[in-house]
PDB file of N, CA and C in Angstrom:
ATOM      1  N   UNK A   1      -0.560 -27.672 -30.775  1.00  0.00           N
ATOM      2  CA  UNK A   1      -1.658 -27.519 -29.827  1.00  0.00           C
ATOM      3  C   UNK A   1      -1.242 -27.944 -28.421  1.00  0.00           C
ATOM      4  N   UNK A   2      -0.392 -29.043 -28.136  1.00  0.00           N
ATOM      5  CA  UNK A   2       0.099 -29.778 -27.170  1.00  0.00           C
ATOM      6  C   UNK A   2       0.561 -28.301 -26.332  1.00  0.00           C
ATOM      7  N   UNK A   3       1.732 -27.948 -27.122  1.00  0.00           N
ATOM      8  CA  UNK A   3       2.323 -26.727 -26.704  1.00  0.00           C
ATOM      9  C   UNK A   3       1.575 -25.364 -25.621  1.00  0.00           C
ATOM     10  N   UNK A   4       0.688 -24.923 -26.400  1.00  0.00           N
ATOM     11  CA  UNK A   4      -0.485 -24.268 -26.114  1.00  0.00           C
ATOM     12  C   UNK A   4      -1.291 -24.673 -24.974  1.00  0.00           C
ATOM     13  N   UNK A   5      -1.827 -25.882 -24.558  1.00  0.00           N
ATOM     14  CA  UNK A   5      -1.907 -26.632 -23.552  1.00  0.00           C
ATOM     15  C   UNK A   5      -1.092 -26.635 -22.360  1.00  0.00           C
ATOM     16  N   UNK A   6      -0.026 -26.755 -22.363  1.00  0.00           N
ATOM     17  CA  UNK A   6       1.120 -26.751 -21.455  1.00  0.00           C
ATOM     18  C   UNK A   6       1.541 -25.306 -21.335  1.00  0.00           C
ATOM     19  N   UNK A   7       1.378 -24.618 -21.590  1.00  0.00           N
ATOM     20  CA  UNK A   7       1.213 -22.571 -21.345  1.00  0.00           C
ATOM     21  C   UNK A   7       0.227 -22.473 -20.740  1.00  0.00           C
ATOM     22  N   UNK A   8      -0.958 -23.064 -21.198  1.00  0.00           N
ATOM     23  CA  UNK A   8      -2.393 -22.788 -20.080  1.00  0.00           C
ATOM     24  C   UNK A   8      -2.363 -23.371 -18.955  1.00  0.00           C
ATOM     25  N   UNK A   9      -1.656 -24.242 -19.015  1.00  0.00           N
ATOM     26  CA  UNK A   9      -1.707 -25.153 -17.356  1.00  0.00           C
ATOM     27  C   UNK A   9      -0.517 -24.535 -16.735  1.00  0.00           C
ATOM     28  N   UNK A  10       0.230 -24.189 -16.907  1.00  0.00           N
ATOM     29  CA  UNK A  10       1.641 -23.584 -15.973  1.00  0.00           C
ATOM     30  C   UNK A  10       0.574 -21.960 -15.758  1.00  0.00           C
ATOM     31  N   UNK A  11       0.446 -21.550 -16.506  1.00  0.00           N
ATOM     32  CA  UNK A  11       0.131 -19.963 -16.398  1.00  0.00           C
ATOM     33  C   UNK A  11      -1.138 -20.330 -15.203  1.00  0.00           C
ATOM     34  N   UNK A  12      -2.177 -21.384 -15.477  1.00  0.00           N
ATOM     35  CA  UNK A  12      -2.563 -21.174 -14.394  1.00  0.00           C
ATOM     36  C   UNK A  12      -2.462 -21.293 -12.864  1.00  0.00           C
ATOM     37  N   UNK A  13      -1.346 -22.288 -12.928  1.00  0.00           N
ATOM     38  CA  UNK A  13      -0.828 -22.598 -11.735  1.00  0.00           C
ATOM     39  C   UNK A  13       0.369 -21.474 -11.434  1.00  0.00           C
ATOM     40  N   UNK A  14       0.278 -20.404 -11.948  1.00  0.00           N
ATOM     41  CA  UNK A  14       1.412 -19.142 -11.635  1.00  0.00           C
ATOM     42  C   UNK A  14       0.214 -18.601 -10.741  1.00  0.00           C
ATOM     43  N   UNK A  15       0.753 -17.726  -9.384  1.00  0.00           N
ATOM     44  CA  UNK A  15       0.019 -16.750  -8.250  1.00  0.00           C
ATOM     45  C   UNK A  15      -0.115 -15.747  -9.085  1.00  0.00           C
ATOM     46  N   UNK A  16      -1.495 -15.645  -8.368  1.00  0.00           N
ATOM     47  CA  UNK A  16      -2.229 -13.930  -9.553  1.00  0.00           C
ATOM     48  C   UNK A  16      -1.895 -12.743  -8.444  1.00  0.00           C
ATOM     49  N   UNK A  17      -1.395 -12.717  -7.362  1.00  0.00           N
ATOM     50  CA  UNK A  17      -1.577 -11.250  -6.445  1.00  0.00           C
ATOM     51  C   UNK A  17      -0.399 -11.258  -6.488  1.00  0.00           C
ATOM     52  N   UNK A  18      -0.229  -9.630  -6.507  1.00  0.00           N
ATOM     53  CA  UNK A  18       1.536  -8.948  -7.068  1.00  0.00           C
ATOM     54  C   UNK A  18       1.868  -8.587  -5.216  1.00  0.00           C
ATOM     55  N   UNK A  19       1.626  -8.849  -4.659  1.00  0.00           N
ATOM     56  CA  UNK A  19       2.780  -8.673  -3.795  1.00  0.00           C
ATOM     57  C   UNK A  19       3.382 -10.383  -2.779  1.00  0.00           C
ATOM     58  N   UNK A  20       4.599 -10.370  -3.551  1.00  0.00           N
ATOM     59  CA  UNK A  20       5.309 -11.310  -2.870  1.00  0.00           C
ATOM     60  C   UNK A  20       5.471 -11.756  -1.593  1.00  0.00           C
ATOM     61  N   UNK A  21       5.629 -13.161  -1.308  1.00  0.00           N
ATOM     62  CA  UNK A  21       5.448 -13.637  -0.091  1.00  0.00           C
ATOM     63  C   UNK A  21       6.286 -12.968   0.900  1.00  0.00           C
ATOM     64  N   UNK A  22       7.663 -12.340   0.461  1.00  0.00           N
ATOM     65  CA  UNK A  22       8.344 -11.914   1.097  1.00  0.00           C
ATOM     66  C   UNK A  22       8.567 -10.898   2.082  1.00  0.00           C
ATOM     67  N   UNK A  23       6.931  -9.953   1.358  1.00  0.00           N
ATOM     68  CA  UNK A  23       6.491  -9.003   1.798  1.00  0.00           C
ATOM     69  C   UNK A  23       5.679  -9.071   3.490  1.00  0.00           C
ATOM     70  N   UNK A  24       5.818 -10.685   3.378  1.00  0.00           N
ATOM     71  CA  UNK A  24       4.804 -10.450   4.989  1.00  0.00           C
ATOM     72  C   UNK A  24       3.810  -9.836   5.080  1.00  0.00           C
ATOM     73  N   UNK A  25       3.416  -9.615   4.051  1.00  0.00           N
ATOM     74  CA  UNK A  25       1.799  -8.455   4.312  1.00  0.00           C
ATOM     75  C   UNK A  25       2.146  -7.241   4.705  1.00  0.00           C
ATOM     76  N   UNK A  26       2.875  -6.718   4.676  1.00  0.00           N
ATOM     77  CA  UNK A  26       3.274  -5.347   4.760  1.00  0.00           C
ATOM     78  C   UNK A  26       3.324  -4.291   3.304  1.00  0.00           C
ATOM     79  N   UNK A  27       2.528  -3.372   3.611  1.00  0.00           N
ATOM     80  CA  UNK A  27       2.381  -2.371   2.883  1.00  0.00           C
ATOM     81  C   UNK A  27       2.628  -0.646   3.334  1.00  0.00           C
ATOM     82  N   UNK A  28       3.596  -0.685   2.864  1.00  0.00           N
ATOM     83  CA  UNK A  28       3.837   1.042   3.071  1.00  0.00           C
ATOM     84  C   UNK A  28       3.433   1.783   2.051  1.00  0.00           C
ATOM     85  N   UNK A  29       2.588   3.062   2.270  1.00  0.00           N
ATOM     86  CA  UNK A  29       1.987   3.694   1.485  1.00  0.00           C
ATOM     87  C   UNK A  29       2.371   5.239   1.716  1.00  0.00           C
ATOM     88  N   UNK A  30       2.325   6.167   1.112  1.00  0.00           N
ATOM     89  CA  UNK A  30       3.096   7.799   0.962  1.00  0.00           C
ATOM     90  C   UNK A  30       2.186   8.732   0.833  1.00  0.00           C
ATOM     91  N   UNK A  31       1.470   9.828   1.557  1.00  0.00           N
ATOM     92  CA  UNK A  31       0.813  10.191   1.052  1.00  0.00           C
ATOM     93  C   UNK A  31       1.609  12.063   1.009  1.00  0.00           C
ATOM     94  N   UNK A  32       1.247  12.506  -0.106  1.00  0.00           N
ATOM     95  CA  UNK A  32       2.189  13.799   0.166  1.00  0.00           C
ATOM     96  C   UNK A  32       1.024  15.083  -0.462  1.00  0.00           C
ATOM     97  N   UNK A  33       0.934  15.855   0.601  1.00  0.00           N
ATOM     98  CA  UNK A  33      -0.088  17.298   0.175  1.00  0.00           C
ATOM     99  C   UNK A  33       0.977  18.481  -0.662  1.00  0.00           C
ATOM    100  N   UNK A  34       0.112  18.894  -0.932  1.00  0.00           N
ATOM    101  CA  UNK A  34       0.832  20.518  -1.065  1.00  0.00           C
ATOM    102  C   UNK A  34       1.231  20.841  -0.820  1.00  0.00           C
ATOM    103  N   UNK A  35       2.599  21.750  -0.958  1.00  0.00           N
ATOM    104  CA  UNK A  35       3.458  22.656  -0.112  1.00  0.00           C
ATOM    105  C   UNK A  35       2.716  23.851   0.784  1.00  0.00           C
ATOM    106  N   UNK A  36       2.679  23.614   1.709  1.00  0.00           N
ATOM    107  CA  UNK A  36       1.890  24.980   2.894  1.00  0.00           C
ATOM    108  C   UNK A  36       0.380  24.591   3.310  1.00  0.00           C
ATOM    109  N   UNK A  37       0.292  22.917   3.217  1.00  0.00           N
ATOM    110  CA  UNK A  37      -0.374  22.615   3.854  1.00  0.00           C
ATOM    111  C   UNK A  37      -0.980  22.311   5.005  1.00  0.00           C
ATOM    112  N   UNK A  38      -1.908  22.796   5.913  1.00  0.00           N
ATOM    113  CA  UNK A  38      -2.070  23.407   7.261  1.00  0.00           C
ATOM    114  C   UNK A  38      -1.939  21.516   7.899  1.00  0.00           C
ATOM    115  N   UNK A  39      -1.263  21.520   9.230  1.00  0.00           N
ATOM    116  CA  UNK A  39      -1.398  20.289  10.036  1.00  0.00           C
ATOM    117  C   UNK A  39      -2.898  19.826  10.231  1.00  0.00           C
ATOM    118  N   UNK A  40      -3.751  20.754  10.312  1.00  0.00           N
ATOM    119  CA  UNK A  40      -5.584  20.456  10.308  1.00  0.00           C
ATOM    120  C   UNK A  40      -5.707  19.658   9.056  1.00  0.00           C
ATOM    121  N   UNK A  41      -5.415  20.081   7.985  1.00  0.00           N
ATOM    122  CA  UNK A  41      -5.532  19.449   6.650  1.00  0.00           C
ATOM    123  C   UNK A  41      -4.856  17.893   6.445  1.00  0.00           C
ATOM    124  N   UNK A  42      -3.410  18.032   6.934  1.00  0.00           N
ATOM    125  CA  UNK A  42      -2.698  16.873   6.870  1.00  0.00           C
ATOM    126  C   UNK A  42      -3.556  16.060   7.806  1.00  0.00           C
ATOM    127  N   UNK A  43      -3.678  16.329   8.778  1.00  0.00           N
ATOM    128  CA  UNK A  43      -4.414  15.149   9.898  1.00  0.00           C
ATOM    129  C   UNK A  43      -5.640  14.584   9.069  1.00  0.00           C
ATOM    130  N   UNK A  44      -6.259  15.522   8.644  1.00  0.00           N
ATOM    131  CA  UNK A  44      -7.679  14.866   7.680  1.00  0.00           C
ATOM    132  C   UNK A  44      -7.528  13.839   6.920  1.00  0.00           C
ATOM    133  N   UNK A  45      -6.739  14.012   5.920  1.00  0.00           N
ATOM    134  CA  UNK A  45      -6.616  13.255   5.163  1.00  0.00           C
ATOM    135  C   UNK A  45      -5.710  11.666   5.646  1.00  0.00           C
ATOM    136  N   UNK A  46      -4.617  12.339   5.937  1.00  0.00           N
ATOM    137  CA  UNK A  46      -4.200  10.899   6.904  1.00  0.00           C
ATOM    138  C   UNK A  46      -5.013   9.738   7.663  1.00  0.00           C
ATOM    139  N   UNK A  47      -5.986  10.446   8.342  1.00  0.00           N
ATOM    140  CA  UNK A  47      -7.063  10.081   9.331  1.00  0.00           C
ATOM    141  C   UNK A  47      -8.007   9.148   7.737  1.00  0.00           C
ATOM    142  N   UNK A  48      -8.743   9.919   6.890  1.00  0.00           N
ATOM    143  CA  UNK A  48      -9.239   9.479   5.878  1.00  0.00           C
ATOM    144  C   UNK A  48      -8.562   8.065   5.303  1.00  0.00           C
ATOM    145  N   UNK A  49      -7.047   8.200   5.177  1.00  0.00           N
ATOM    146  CA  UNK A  49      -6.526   7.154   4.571  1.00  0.00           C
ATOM    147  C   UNK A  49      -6.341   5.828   5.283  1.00  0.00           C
ATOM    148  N   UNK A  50      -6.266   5.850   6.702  1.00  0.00           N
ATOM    149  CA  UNK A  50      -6.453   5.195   7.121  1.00  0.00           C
ATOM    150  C   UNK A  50      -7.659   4.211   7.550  1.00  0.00           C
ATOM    151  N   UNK A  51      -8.872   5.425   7.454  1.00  0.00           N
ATOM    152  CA  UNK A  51     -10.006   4.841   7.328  1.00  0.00           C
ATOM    153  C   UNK A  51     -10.372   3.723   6.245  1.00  0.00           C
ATOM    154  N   UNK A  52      -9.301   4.312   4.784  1.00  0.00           N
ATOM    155  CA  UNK A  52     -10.059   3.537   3.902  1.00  0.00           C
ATOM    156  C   UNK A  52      -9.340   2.055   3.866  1.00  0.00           C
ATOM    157  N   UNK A  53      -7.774   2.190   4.216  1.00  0.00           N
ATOM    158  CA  UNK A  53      -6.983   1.007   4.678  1.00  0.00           C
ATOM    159  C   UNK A  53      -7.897   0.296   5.514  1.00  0.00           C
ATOM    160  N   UNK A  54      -7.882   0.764   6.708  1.00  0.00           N
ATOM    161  CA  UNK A  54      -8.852  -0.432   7.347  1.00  0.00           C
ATOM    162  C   UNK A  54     -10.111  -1.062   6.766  1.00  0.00           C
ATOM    163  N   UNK A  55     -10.764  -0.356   6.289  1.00  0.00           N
ATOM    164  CA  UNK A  55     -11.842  -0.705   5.830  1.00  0.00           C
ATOM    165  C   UNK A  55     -11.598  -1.885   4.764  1.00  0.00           C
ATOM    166  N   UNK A  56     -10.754  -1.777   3.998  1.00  0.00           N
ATOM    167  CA  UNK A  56     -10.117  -3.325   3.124  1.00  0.00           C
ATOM    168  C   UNK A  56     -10.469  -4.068   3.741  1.00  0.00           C
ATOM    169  N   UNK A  57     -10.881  -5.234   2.876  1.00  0.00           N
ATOM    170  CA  UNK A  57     -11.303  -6.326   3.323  1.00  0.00           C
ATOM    171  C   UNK A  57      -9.834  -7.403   3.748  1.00  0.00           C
ATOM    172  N   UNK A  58      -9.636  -7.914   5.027  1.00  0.00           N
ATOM    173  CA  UNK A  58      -8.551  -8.580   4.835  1.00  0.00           C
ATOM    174  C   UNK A  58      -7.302  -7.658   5.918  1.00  0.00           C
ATOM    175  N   UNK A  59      -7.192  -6.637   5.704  1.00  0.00           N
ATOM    176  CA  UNK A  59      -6.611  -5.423   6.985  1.00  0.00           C
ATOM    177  C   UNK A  59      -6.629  -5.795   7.997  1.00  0.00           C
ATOM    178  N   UNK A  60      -5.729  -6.206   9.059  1.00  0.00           N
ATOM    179  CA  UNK A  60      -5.741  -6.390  10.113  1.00  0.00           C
ATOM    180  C   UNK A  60      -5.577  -4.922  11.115  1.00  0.00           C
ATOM    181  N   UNK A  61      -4.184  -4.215  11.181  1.00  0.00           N
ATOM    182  CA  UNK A  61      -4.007  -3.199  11.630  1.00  0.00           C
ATOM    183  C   UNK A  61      -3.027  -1.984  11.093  1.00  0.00           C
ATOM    184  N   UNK A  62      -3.387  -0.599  10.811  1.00  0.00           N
ATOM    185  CA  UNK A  62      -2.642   0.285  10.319  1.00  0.00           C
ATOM    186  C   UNK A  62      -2.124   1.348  11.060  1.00  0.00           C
ATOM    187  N   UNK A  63      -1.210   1.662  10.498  1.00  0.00           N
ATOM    188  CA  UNK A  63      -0.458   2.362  11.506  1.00  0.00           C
ATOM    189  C   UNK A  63       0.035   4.185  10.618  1.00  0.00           C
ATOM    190  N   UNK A  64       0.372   5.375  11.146  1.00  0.00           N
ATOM    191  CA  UNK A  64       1.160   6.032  10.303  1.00  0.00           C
ATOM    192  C   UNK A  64       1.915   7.196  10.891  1.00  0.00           C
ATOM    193  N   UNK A  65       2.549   7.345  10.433  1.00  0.00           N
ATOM    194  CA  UNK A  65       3.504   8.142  10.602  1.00  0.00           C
ATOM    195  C   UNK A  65       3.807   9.696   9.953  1.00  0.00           C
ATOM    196  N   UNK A  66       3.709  10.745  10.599  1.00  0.00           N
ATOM    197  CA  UNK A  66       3.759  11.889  10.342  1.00  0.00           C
ATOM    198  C   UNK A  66       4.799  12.836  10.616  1.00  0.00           C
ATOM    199  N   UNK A  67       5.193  13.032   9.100  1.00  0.00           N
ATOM    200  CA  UNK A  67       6.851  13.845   9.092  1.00  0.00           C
ATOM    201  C   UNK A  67       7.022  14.928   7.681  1.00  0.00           C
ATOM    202  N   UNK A  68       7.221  16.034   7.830  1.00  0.00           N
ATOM    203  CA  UNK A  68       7.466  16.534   6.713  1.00  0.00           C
ATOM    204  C   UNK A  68       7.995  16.304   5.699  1.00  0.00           C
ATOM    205  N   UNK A  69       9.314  15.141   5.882  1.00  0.00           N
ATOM    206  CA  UNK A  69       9.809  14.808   5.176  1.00  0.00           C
ATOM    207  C   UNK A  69      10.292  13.621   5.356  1.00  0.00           C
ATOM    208  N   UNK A  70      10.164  12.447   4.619  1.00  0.00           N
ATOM    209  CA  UNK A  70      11.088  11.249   5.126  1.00  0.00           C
ATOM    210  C   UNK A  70      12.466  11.238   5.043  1.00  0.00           C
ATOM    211  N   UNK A  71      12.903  12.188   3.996  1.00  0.00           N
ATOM    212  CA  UNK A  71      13.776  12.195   3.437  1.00  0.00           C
ATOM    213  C   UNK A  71      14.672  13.280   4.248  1.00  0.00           C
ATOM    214  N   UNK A  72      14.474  13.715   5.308  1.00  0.00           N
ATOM    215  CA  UNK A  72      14.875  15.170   5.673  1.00  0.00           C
ATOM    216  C   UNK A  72      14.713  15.034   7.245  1.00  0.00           C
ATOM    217  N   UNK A  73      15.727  14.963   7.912  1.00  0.00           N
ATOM    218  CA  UNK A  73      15.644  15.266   9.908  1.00  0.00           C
ATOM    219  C   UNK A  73      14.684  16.269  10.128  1.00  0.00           C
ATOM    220  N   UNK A  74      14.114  15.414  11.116  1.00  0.00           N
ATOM    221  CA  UNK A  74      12.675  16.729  11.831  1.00  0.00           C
ATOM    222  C   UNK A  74      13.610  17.973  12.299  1.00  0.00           C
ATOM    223  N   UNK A  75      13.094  19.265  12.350  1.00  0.00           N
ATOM    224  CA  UNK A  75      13.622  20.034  12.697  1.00  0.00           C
ATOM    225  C   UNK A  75      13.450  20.464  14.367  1.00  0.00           C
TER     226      UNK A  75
END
């Protein structure tokens, strides 16, 4: 029982939120449409996602970035 005891007290003194201190509060997030999706469309939703980022409780400021590809030089 002792045992059992000493698992409940460490486990509770373990941090419950998964992103590490290391992270600085930084969160990068991806958002990717459809292939032949109109720039009107992309802006919407981007615009949307950011809305809902800020809106988090705790959000200070968001930022984003728009590129066809991250992975790929703008043309």
């Amino acid at each position: 029982m002792g045992l059992i005891g000493v698992a409940a007290l460490e486990f509770a003194k373990t941090p419950t939120g998964f992103i590490p201190e290391q992270a600085q509060g930084y969160l990068i997030n991806v958002i990717q449409l459809p292939p032949g999706s109109t720039l009107d469309h992309t802006e919407k939703v981007v615009q949307r996602g950011i809305d809902v980022i800020l809106g988090t409780k705790g959000v200070e400021a968001c930022g984003a970035v728009r590129r066809s590809s991250m992975l790929q030089p703008s043309r």
